[in-house]
N, C-alpha and C. Protein backbone atom coordinates (compact mmCIF):
# COMPACT_ATOMS: atom_id res chain seq x y z
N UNK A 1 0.84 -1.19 0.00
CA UNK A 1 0.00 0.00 0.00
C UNK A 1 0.88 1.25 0.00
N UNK A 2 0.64 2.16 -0.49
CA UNK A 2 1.50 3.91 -0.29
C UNK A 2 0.47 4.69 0.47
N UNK A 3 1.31 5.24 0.87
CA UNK A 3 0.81 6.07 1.34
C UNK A 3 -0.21 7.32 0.79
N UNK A 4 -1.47 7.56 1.80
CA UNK A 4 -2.53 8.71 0.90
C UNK A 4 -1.60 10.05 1.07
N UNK A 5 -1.87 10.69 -0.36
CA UNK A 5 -0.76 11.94 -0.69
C UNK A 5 -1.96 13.31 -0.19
N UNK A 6 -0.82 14.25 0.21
CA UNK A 6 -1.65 15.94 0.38
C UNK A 6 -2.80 16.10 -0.65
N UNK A 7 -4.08 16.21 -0.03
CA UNK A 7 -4.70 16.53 -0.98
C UNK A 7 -6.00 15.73 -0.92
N UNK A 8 -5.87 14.26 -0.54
CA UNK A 8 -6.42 13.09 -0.89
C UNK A 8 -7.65 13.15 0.18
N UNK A 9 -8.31 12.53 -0.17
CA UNK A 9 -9.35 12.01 0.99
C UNK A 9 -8.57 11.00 2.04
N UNK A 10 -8.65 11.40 3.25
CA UNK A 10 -7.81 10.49 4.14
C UNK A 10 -8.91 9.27 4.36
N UNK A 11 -7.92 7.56 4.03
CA UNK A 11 -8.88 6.68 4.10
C UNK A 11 -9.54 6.40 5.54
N UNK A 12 -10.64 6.49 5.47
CA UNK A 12 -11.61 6.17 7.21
C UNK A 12 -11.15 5.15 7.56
N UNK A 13 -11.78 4.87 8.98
CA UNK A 13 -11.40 3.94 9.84
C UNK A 13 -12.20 3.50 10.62
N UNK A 14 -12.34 2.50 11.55
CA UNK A 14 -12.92 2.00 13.19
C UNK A 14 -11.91 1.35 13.91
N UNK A 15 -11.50 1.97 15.23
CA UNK A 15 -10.22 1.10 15.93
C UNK A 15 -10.79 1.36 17.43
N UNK A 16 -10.71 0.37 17.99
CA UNK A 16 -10.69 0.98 19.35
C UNK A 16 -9.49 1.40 20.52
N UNK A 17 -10.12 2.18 21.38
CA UNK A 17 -9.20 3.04 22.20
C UNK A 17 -8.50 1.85 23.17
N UNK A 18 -8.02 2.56 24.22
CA UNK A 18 -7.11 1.88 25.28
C UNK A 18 -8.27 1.42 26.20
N UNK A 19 -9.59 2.20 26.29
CA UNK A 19 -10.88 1.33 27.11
C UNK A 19 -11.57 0.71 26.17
N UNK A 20 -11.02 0.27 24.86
CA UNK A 20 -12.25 -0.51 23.98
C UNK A 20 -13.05 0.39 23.27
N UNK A 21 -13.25 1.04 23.61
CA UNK A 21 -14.18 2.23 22.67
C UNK A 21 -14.06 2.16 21.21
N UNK A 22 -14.78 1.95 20.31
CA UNK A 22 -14.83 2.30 18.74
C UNK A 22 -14.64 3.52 18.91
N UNK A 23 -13.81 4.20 17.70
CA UNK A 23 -12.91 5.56 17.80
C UNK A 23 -13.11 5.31 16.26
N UNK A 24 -13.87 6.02 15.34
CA UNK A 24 -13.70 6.71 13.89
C UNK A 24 -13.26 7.83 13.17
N UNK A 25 -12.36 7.43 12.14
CA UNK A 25 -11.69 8.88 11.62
C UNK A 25 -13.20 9.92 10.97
N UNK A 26 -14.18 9.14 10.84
CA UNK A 26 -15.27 9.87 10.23
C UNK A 26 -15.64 10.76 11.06
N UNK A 27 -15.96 10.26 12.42
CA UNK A 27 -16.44 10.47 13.57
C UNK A 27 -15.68 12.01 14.24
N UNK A 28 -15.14 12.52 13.59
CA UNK A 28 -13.84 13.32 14.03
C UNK A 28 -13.92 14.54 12.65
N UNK A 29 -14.94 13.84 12.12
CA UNK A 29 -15.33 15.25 10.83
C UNK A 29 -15.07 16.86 11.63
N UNK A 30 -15.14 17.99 10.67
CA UNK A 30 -14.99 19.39 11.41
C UNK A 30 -14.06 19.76 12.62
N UNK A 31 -13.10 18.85 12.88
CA UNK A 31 -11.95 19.03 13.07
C UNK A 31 -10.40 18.57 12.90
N UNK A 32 -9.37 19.52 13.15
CA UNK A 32 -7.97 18.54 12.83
C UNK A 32 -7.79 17.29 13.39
N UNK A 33 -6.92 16.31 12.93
CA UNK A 33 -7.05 15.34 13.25
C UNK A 33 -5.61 14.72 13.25
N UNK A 34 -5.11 14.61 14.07
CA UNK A 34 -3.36 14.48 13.97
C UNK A 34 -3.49 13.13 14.26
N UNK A 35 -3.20 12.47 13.01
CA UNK A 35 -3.58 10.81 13.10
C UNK A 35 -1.70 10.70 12.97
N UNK A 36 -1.21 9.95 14.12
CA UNK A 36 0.33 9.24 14.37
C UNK A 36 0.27 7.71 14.92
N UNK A 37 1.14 7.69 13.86
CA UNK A 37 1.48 6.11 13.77
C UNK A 37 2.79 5.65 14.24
N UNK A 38 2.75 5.11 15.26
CA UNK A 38 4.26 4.80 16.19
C UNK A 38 4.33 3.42 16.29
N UNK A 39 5.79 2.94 16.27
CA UNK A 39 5.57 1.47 16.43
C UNK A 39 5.36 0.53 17.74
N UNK A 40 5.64 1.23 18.54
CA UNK A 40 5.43 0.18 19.36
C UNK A 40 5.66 0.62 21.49
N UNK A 41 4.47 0.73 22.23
CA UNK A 41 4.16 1.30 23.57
C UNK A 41 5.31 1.47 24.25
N UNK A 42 5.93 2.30 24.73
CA UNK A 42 6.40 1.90 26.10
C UNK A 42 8.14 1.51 25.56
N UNK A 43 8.59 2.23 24.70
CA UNK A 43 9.94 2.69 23.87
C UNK A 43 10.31 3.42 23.82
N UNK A 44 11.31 4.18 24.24
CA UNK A 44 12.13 5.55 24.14
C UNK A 44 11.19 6.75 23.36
N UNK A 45 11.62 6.45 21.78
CA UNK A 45 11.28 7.34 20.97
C UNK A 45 9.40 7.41 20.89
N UNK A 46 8.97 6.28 21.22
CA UNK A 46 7.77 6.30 21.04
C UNK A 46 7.12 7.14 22.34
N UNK A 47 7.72 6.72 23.64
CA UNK A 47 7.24 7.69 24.82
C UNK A 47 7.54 8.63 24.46
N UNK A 48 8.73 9.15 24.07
CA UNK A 48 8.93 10.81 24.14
C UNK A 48 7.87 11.64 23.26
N UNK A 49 7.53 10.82 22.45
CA UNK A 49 6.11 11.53 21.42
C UNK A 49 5.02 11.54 21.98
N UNK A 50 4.65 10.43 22.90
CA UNK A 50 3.39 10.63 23.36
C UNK A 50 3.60 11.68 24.73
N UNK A 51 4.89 11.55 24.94
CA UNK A 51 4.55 12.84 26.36
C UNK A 51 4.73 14.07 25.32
N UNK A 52 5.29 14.61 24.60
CA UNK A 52 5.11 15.67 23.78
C UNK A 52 4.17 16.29 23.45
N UNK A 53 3.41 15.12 22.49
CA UNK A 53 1.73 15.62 22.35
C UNK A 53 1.00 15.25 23.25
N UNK A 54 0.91 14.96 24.20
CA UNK A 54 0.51 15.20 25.84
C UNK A 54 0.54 16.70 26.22
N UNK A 55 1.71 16.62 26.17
CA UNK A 55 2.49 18.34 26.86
C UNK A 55 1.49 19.54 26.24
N UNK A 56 1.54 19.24 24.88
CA UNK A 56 1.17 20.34 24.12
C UNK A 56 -0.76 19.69 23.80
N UNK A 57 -1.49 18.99 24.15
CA UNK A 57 -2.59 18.77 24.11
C UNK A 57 -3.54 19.99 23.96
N UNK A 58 -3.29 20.67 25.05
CA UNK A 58 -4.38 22.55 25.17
C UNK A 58 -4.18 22.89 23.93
N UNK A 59 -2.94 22.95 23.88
CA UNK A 59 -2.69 23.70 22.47
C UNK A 59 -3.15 23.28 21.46
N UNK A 60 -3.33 21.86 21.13
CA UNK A 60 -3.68 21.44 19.73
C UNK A 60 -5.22 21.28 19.92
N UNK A 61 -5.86 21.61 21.19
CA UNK A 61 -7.28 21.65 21.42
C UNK A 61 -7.70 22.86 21.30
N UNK A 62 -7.18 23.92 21.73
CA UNK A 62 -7.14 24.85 21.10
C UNK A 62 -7.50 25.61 19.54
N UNK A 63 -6.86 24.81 18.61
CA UNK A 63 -7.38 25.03 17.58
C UNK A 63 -8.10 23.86 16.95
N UNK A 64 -8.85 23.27 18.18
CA UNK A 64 -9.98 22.49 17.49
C UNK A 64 -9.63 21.40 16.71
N UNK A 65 -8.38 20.67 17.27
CA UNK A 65 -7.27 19.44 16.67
C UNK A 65 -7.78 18.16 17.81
N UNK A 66 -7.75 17.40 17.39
CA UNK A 66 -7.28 15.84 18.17
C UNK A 66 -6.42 14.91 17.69
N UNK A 67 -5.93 14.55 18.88
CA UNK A 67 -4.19 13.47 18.55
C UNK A 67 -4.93 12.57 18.69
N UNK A 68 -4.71 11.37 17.21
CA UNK A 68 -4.82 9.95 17.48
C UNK A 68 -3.52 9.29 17.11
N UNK A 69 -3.19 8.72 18.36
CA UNK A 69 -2.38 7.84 17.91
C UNK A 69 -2.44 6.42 17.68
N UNK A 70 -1.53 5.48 16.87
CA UNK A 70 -1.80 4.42 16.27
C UNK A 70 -0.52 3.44 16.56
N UNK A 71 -1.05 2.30 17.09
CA UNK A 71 0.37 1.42 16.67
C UNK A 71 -0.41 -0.26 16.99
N UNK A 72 -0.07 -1.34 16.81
CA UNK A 72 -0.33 -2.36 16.47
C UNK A 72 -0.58 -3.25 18.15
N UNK A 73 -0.09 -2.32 19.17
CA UNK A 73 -0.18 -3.13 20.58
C UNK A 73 -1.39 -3.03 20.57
N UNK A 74 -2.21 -4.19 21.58
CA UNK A 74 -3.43 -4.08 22.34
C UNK A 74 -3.49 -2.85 22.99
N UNK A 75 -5.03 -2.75 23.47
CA UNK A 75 -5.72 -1.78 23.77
C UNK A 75 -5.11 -2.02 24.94
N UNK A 76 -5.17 -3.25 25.89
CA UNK A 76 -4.61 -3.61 27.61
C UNK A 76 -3.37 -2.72 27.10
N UNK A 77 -2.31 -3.22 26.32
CA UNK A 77 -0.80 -2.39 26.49
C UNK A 77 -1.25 -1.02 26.41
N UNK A 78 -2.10 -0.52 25.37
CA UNK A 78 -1.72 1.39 25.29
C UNK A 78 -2.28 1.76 27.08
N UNK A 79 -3.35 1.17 27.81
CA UNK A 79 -3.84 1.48 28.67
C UNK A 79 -2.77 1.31 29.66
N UNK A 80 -1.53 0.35 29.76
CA UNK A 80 -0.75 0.45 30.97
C UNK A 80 0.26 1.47 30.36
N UNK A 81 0.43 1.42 29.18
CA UNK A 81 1.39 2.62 28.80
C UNK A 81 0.73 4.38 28.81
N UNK A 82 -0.90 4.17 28.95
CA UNK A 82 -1.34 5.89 29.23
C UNK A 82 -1.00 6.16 30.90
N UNK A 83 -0.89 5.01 31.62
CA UNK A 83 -1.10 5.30 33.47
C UNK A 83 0.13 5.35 33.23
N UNK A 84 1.35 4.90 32.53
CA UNK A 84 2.60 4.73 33.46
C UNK A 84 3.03 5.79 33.26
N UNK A 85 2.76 6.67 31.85
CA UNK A 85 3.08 7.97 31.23
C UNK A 85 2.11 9.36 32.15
N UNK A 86 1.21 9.25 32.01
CA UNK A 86 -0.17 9.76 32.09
C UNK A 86 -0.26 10.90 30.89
N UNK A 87 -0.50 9.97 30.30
CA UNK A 87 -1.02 10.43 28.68
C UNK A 87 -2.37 10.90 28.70
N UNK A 88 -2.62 11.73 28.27
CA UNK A 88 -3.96 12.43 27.90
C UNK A 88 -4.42 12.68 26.32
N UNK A 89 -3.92 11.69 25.58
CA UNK A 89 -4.11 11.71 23.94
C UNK A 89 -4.84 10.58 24.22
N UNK A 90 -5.46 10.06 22.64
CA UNK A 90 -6.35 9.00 22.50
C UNK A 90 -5.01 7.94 22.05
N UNK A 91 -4.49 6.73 22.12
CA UNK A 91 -4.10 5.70 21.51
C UNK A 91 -5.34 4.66 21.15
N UNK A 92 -4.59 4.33 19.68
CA UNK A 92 -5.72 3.28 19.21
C UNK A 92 -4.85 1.93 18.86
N UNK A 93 -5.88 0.80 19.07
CA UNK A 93 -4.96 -0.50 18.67
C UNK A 93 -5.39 -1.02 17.39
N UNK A 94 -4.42 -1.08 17.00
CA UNK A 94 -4.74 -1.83 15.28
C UNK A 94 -3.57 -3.34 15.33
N UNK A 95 -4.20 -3.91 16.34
CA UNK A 95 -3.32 -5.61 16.54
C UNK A 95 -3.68 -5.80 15.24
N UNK A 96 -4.32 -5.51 14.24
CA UNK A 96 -3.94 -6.64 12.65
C UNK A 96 -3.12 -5.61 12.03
N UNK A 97 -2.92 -4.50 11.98
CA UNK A 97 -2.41 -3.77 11.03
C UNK A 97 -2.73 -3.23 10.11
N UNK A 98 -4.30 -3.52 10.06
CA UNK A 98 -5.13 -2.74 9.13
C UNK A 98 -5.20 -1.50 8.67
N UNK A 99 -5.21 -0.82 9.33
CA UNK A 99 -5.10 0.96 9.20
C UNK A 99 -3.76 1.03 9.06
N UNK A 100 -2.83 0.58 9.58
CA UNK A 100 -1.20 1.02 9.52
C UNK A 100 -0.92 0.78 7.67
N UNK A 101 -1.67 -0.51 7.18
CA UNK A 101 -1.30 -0.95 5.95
C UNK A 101 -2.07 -0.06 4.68
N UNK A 102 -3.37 0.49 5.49
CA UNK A 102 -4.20 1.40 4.55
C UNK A 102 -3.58 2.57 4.73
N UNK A 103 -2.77 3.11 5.78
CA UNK A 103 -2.00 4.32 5.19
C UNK A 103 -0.65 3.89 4.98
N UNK A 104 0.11 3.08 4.62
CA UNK A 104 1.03 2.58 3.94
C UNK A 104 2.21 2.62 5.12
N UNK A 105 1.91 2.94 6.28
CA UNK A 105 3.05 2.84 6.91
C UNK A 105 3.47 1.55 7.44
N UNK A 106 2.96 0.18 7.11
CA UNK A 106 3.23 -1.32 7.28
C UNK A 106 4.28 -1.29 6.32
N UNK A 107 5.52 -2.18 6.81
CA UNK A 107 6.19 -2.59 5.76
C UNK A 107 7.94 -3.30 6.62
N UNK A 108 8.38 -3.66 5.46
CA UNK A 108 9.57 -4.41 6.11
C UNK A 108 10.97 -3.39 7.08
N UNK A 109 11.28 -3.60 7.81
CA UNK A 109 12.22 -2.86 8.70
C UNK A 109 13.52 -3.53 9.03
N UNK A 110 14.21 -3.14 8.98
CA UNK A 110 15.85 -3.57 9.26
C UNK A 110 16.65 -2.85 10.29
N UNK A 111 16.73 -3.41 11.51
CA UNK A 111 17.56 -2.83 12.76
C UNK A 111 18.69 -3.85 13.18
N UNK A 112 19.73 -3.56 13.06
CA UNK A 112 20.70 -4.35 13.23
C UNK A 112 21.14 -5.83 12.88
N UNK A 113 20.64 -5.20 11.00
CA UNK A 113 20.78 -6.48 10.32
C UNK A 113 19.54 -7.37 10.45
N UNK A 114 19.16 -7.43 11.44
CA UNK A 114 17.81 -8.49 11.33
C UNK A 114 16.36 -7.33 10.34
N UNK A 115 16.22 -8.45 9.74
CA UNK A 115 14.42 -8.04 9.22
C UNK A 115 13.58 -8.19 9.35
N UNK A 116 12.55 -7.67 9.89
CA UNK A 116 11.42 -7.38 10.38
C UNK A 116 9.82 -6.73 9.88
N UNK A 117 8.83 -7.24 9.80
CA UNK A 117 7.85 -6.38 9.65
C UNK A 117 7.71 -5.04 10.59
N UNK A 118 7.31 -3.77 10.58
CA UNK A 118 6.87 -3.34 11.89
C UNK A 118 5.94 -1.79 11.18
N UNK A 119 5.98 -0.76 11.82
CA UNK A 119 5.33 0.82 11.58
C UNK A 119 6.37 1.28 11.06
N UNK A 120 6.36 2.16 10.36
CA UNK A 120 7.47 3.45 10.28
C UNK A 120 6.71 4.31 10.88
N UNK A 121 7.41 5.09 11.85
CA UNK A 121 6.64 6.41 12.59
C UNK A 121 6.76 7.31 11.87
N UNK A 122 4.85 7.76 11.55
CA UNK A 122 4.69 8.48 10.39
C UNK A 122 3.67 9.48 10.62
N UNK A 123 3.15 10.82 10.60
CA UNK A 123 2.37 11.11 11.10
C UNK A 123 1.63 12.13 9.65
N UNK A 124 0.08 11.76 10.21
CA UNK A 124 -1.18 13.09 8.39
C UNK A 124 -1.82 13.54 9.47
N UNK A 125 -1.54 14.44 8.86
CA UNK A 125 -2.19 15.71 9.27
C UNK A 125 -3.68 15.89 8.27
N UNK A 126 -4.94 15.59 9.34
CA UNK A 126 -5.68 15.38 7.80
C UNK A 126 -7.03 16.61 8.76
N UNK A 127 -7.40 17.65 7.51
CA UNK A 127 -7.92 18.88 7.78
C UNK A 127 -9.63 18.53 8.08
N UNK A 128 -10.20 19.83 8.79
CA UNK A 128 -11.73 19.37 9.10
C UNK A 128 -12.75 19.37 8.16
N UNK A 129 -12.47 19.34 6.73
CA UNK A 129 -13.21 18.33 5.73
C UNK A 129 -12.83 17.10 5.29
N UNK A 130 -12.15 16.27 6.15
CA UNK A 130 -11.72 14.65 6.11
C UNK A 130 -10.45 14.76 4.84
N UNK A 131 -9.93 15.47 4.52
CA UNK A 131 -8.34 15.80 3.59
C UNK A 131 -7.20 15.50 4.02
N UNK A 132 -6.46 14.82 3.23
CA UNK A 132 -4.53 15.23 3.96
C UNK A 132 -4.20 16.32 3.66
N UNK A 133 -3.94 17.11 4.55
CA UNK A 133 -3.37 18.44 4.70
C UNK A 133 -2.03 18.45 4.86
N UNK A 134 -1.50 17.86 5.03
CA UNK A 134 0.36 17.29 5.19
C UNK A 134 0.42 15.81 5.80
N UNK A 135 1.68 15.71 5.42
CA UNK A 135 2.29 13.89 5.90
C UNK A 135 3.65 14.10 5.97
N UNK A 136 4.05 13.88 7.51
CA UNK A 136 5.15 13.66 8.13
C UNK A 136 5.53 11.75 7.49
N UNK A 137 6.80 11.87 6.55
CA UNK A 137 7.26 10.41 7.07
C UNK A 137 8.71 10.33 7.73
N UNK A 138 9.14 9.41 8.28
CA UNK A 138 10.11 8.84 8.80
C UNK A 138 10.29 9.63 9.81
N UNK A 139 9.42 9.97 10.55
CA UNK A 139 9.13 11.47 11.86
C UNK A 139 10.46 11.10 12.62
N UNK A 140 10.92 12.12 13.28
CA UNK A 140 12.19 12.44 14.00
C UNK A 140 11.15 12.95 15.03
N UNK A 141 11.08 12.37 16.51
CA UNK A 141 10.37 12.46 17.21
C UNK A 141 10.67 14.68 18.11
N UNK A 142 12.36 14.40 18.32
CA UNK A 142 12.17 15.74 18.81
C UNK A 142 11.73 16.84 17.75
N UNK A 143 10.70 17.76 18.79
CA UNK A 143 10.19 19.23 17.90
C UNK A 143 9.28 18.99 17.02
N UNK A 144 8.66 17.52 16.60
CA UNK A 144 7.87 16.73 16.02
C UNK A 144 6.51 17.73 16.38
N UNK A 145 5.98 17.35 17.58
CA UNK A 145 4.47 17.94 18.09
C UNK A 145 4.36 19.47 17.87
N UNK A 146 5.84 19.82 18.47
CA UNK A 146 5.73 21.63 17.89
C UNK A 146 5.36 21.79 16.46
N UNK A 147 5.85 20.83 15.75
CA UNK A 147 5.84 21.36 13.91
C UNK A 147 4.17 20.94 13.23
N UNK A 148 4.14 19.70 13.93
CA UNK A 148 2.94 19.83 13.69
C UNK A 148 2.06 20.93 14.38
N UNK A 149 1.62 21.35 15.14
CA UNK A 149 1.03 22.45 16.01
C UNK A 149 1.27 23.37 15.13
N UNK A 150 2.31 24.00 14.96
CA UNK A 150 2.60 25.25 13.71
C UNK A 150 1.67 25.11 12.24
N UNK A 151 1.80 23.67 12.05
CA UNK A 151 1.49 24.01 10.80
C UNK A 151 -0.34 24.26 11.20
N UNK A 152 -0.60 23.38 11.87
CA UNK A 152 -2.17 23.40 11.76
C UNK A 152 -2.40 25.65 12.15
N UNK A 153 -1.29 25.78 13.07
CA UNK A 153 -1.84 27.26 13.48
C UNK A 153 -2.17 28.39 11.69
N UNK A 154 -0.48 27.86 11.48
CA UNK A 154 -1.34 28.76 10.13
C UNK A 154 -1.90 28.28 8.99
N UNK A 155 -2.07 26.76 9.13
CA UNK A 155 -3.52 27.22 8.15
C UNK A 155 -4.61 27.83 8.96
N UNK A 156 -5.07 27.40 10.17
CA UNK A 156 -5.70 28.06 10.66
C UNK A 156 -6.00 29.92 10.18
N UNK A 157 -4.70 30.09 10.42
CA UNK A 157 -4.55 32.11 10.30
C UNK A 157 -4.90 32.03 8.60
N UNK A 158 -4.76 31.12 7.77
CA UNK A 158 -4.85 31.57 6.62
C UNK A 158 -6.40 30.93 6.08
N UNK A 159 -6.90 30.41 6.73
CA UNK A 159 -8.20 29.85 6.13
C UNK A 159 -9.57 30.57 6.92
């Protein structure tokens, strides 16, 4: 699968949260929607993103944004990884990989020679008529949440 390009209709979804909850990208119409895809709970680079967009939450509520994040653990793991953090974003579980593979961020990975399936941490920015408005790939976690936040501010100022 590739990834959906700027511009595109971002493909919908149903995943549930860290309490089970069905969580839809439809469902989330008329506002931003900072859909991030991380590989895997309770990992360096992956905590430091979720306390980031934690940190900065007001702010991206503020302009009428919500953080979903995405990665392939159970709903039980994101839920011991929101208490141990105390995360205040939504995590969603996609244990098949469904959504990770419909936005193309499924695919083969190589860390120290061994190969692997896993996520590339990737983050769309998709606008409040259901659009990709930008796509972060191969995200570099520091200053990550700030850049996104910026960008949504000025389209904001410009729309």
């Amino acid at each position: 699968m590739t990834m959906p390009e700027t511009g595109a209709a971002a493909p919908d979804f149903e995943l549930k949260d860290s309490m089970e909850r069905p969580v839809s990208l439809g469902s989330q119409r008329g506002k931003w929607v900072v859909l991030y895809f991380y590989p895997k709970d309770d990992t360096t680079g992956c905590t430091a993103e979720a306390i980031d967009f934690t940190a900065m939450k007001g702010d991206f509520d503020a302009q009428g944004a919500v953080i979903l994040g995405i990665s392939p653990d159970s709903c039980g793991s994101h839920q011991k990884f929101m208490i141990k953090y105390d995360l205040g974003i939504t995590l969603l579980s996609d244990d098949e990989h469904r959504v990770c593979e419909l936005y193309g961020v499924w695919g083969e990975k190589n860390m120290y020679g061994k190969k692997f399936f896993g996520v590339s941490r990737s983050t769309f920015l998709i606008d409040p008529a259901g659009r990709v408005a930008r796509v972060w790939k191969n995200v570099k976690v520091n200053g990550h949440a700030e850049d996104v936040l910026g960008v949504i501010r000025t389209a904001a100022a410009s729309g």
